[in-house]
C-alpha atoms as a PDB file:
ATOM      1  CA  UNK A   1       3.542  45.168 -12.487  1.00  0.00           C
ATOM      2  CA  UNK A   2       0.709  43.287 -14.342  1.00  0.00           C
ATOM      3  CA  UNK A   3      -2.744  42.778 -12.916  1.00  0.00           C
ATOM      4  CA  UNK A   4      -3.034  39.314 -10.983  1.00  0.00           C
ATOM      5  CA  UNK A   5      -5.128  37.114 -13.203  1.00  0.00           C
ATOM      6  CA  UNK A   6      -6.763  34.235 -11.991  1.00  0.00           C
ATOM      7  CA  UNK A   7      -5.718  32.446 -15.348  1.00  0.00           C
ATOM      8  CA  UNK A   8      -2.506  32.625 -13.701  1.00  0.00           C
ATOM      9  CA  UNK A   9      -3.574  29.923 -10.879  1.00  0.00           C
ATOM     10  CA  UNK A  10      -5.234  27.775 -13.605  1.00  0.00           C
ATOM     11  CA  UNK A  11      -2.400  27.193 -15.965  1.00  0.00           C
ATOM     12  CA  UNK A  12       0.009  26.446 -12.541  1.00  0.00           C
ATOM     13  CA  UNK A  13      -2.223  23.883 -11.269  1.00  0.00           C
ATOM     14  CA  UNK A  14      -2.914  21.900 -14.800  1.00  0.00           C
ATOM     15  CA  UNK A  15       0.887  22.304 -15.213  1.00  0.00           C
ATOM     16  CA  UNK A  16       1.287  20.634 -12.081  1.00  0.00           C
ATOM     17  CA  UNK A  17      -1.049  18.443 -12.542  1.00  0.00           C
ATOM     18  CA  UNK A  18       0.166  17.287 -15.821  1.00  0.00           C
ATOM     19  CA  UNK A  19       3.698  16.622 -14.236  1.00  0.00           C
ATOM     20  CA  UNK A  20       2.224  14.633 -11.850  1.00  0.00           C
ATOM     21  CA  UNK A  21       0.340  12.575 -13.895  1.00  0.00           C
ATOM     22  CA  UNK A  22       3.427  11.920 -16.266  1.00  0.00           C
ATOM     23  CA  UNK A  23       5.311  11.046 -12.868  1.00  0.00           C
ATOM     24  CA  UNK A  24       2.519   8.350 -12.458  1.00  0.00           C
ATOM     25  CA  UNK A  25       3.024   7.175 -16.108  1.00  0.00           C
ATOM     26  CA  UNK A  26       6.767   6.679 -15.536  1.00  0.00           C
ATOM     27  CA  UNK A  27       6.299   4.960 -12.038  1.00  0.00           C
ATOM     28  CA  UNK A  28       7.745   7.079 -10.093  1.00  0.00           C
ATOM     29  CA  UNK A  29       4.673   8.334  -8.076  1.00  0.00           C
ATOM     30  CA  UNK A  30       2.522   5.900  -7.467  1.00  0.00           C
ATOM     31  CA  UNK A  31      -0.554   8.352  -5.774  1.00  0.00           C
ATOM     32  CA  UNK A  32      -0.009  11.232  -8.187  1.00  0.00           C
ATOM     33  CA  UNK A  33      -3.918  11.598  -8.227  1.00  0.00           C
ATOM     34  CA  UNK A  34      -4.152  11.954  -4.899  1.00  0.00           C
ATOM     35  CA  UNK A  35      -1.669  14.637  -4.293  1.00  0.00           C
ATOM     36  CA  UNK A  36      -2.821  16.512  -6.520  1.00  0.00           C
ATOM     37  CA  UNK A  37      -6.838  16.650  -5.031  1.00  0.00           C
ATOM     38  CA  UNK A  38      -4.728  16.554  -1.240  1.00  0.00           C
ATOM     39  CA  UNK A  39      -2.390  20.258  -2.547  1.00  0.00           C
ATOM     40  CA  UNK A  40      -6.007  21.372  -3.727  1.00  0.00           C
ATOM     41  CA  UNK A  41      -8.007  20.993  -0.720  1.00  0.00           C
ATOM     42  CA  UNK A  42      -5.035  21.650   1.812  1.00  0.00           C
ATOM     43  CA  UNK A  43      -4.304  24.900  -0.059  1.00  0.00           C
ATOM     44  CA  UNK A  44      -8.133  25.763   0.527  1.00  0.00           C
ATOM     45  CA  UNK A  45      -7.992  24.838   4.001  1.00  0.00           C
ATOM     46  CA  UNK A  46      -5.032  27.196   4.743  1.00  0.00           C
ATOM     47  CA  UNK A  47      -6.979  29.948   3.036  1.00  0.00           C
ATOM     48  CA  UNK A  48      -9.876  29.257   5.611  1.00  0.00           C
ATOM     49  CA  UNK A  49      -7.901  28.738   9.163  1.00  0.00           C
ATOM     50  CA  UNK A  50      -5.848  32.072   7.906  1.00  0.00           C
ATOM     51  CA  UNK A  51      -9.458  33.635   7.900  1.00  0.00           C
ATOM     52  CA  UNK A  52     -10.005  31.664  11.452  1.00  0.00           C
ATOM     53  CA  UNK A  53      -6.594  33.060  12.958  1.00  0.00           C
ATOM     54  CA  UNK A  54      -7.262  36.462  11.569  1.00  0.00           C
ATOM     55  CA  UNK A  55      -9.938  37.099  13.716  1.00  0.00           C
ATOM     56  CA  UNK A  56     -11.292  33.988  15.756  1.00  0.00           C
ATOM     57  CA  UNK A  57     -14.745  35.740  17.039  1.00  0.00           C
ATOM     58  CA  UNK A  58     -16.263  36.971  13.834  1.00  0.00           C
ATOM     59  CA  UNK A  59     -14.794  33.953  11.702  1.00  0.00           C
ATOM     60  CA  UNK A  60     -15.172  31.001  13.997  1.00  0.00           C
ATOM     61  CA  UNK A  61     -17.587  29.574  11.235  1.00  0.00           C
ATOM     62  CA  UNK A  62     -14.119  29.274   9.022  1.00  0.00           C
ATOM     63  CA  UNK A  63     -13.051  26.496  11.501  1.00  0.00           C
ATOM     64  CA  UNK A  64     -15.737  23.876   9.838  1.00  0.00           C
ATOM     65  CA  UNK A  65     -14.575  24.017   6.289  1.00  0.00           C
ATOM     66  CA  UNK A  66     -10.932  24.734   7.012  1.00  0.00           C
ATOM     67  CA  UNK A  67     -10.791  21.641   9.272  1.00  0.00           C
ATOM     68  CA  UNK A  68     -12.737  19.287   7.137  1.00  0.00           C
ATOM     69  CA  UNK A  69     -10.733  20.510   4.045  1.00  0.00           C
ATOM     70  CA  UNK A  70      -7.519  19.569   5.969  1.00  0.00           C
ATOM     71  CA  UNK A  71      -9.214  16.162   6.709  1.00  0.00           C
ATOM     72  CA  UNK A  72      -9.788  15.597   3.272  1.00  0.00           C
ATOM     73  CA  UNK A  73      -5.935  16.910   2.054  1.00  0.00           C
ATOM     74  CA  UNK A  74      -5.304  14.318   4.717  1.00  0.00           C
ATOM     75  CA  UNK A  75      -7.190  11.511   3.608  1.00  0.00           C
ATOM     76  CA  UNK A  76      -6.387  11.975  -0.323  1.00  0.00           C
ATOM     77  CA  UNK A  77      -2.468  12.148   0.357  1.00  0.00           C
ATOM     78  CA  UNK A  78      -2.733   8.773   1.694  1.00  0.00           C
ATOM     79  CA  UNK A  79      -1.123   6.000  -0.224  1.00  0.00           C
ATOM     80  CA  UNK A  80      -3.547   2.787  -1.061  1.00  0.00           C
ATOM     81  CA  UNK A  81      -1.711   0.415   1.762  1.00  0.00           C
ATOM     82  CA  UNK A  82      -4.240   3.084   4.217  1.00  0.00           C
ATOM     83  CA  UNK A  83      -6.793   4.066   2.337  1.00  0.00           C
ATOM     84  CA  UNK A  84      -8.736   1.969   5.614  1.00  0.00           C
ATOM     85  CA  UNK A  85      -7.466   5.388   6.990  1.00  0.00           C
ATOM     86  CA  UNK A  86      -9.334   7.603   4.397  1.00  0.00           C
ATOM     87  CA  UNK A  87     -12.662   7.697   6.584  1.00  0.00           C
ATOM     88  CA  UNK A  88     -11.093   8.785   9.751  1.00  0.00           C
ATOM     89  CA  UNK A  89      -9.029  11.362   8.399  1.00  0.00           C
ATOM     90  CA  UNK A  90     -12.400  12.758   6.745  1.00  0.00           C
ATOM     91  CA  UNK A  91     -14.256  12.749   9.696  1.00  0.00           C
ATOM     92  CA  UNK A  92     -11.645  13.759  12.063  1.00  0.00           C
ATOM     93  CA  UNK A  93     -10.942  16.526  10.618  1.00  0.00           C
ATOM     94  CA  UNK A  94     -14.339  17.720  10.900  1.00  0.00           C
ATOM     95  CA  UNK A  95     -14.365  16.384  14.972  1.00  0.00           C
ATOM     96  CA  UNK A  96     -11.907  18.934  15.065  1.00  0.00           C
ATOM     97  CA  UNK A  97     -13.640  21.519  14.020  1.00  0.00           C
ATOM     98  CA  UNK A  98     -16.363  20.985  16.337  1.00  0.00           C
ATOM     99  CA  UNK A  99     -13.927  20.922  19.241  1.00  0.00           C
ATOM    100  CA  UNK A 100     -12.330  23.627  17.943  1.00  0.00           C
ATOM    101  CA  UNK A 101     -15.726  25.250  18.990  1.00  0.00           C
ATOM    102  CA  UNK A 102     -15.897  23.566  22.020  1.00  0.00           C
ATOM    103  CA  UNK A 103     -12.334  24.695  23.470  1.00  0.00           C
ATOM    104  CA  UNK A 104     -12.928  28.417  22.547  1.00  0.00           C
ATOM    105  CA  UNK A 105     -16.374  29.135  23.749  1.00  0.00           C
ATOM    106  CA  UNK A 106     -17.016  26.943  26.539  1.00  0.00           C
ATOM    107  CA  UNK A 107     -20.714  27.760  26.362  1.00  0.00           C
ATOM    108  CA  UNK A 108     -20.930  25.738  22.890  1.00  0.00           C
ATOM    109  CA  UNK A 109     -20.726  22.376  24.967  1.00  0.00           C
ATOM    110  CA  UNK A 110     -23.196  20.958  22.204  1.00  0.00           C
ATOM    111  CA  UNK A 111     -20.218  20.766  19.861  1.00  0.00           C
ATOM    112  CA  UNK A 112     -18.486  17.568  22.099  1.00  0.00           C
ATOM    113  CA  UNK A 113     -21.749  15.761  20.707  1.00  0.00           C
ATOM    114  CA  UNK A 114     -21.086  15.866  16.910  1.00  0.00           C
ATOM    115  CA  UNK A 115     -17.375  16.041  17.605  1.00  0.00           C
ATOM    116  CA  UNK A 116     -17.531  12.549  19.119  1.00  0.00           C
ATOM    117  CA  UNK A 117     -20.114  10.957  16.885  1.00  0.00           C
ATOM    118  CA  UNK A 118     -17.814  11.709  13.944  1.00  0.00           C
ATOM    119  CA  UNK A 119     -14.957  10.640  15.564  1.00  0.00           C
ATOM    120  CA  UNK A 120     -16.482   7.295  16.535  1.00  0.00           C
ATOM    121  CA  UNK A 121     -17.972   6.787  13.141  1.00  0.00           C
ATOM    122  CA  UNK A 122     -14.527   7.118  11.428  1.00  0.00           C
ATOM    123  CA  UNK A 123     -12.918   4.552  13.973  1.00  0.00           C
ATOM    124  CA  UNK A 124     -15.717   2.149  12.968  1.00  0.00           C
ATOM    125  CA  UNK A 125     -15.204   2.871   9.592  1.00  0.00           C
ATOM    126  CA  UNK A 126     -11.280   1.956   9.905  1.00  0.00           C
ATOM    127  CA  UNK A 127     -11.679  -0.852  12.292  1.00  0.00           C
ATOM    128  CA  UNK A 128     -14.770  -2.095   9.651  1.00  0.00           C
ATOM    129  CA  UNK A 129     -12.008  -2.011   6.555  1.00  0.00           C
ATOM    130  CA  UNK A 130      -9.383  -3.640   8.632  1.00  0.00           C
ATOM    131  CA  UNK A 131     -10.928  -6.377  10.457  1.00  0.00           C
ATOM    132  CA  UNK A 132     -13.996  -6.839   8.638  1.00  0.00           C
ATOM    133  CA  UNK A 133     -15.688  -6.463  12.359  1.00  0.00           C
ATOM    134  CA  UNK A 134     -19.228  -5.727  13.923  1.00  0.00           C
ATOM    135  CA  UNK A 135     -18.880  -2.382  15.319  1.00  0.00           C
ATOM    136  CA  UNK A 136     -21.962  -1.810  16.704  1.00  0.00           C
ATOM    137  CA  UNK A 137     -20.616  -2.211  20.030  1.00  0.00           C
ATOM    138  CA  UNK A 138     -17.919   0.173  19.062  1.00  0.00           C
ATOM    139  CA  UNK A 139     -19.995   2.480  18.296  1.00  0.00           C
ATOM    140  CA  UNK A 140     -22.338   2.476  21.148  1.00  0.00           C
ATOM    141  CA  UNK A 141     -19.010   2.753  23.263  1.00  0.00           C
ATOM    142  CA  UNK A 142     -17.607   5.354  21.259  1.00  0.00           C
ATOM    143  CA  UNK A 143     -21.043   7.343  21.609  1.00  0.00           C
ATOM    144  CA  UNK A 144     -21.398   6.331  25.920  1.00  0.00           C
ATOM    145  CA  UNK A 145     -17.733   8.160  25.835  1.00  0.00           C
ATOM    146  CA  UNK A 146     -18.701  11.363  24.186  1.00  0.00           C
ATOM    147  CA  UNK A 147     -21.688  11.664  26.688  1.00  0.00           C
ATOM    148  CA  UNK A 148     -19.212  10.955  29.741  1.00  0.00           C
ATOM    149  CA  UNK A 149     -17.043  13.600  27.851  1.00  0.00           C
ATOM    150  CA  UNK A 150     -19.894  16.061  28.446  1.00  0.00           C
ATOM    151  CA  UNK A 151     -20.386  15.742  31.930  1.00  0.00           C
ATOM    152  CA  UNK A 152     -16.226  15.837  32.090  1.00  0.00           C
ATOM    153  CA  UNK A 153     -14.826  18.854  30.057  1.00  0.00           C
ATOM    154  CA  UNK A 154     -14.639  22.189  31.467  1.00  0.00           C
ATOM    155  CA  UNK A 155     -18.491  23.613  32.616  1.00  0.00           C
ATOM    156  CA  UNK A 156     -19.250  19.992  33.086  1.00  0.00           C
ATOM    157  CA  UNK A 157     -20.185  20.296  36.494  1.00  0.00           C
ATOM    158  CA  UNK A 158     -23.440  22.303  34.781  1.00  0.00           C
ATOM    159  CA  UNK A 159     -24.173  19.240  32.741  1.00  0.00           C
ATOM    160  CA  UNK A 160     -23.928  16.478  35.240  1.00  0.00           C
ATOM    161  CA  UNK A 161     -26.967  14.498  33.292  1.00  0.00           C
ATOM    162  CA  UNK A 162     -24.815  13.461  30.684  1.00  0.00           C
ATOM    163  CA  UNK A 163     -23.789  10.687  32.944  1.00  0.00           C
ATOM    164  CA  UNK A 164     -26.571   8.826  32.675  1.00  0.00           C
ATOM    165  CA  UNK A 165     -27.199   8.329  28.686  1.00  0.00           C
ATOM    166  CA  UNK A 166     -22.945   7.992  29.221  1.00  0.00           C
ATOM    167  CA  UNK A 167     -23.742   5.154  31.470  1.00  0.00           C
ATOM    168  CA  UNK A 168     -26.475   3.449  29.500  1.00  0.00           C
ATOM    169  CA  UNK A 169     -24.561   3.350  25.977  1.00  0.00           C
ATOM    170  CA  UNK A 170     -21.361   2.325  27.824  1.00  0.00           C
ATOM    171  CA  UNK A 171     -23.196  -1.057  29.582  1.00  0.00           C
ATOM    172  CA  UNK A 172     -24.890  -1.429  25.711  1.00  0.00           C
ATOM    173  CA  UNK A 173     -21.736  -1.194  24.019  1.00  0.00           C
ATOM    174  CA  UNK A 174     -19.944  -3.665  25.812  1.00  0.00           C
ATOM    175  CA  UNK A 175     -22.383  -5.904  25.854  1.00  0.00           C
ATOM    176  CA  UNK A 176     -22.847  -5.743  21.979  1.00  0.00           C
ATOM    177  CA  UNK A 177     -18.651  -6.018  21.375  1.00  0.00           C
ATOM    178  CA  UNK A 178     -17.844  -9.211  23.049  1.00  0.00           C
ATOM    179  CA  UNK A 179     -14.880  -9.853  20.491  1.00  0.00           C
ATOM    180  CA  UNK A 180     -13.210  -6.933  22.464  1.00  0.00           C
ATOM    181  CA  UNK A 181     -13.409  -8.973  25.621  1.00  0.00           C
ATOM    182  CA  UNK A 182     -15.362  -5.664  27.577  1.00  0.00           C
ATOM    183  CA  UNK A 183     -17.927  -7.239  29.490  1.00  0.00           C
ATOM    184  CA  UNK A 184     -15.979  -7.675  32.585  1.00  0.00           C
ATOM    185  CA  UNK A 185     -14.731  -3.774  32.058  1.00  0.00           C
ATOM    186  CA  UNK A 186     -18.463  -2.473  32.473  1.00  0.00           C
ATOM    187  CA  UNK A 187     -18.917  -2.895  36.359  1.00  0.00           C
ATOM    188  CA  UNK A 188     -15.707  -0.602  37.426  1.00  0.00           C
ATOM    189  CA  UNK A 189     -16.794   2.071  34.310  1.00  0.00           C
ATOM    190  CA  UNK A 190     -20.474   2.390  35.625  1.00  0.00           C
ATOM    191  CA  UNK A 191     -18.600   2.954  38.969  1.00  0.00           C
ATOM    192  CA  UNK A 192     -15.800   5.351  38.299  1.00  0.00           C
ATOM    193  CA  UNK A 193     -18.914   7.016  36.622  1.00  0.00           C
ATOM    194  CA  UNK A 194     -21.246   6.844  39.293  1.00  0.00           C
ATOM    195  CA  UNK A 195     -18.333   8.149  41.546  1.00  0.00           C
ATOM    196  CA  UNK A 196     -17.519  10.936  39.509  1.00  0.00           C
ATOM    197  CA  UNK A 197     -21.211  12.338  39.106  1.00  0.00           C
ATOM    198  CA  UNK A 198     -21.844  11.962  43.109  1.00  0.00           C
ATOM    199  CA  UNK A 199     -17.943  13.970  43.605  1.00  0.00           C
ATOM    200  CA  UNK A 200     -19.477  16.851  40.561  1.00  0.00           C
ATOM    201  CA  UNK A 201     -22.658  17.144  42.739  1.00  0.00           C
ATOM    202  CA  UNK A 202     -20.911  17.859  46.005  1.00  0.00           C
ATOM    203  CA  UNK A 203     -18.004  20.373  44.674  1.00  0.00           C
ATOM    204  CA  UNK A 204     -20.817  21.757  42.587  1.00  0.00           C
ATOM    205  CA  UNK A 205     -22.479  25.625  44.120  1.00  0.00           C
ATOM    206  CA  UNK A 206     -25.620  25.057  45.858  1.00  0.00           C
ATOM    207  CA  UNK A 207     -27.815  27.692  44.542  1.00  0.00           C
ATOM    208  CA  UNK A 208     -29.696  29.294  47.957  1.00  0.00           C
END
């Protein structure tokens, strides 16, 4: 059996990449550029969540690129009538990674932060490309929800604060979105809020 040679992987992919691009030629595939970047990257990203599923204490750091690389496989295989999409996918996929975190380890709470900040900047970014919109109210709101998020997911009862910048960027957000019509929404959110932080503080051990 011969050696493996990496030469082996090179001449594949510009083979395939030259078939592709004389699909594109001929009209048949229309986004031959971008399935040829979105094989790359997903290819790479496989490599990286194999490492992650391997062994998921000493690897977890293999969660970041394999996730983002997925987002961007994601985002190139998309066809031009979404690249509005292209954003999202991007920064989803790293959101995932950071929830990824989240959901294993508990402890790592800090990773809802960054997991909801890129998600909320990628559904600006989409509802920006669509609708041409202001979404600094989105954003706000996007940011009050990761907060309330905080003080929500499991160990939240530890980290009942949250609430309160939750609160804050909530009322700001509406107030800055009126095109969404969620003004009159604020009131009963800064109460189911309220209600939930005063229920976390009663349920939550008193230490003597």
């Amino acid at each position: 059996m011969r050696k493996y040679d990496p030469r082996l992987i090179i001449g594949g992919l510009l083979i395939f990449g030259g078939l592709l691009s004389l699909l594109e030629v001929m009209g048949v595939i229309p986004n031959a550029g971008g399935i040829f970047w979105g094989v790359i990257w997903g290819a790479v990203a496989l490599y990286f969540l194999h490492l992650l599923s391997v062994d998921k204490v000493r690897n977890w750091w293999a969660a970041f690129p394999g996730f983002a690389l997925l987002g961007m496989a994601a985002a190139a295989f998309l066809p031009d009538s979404l690249t509005a999409f292209e954003g999202l996918a991007f920064l989803g996929g790293i959101s995932l990674a950071f929830l990824w975190a989240f959901f294993t380890d508990v402890r790592r709470w800090w990773a809802i932060i960054p997991a909801g900040v890129l998600l909320t900047l990628g559904v600006t970014s989409t509802l920006d490309e669509l609708y041409s919109m202001d979404t600094g109210g989105v954003f706000f709101i996007g940011l009050g929800l990761t907060f309330a998020l905080v003080a929500i997911l499991p160990g939240g009862s530890q980290r009942t604060w949250a609430f309160f910048p939750a609160i804050a960027l909530l009322i700001f957000g509406t107030f800055l979105a009126p095109s969404l019509a969620l003004t009159s929404y604020a009131v009963p959110i800064v109460l189911i809020l309220l209600g939930a932080y005063f229920v976390f503080r009663f349920f939550k051990p008193k230490n003597d």
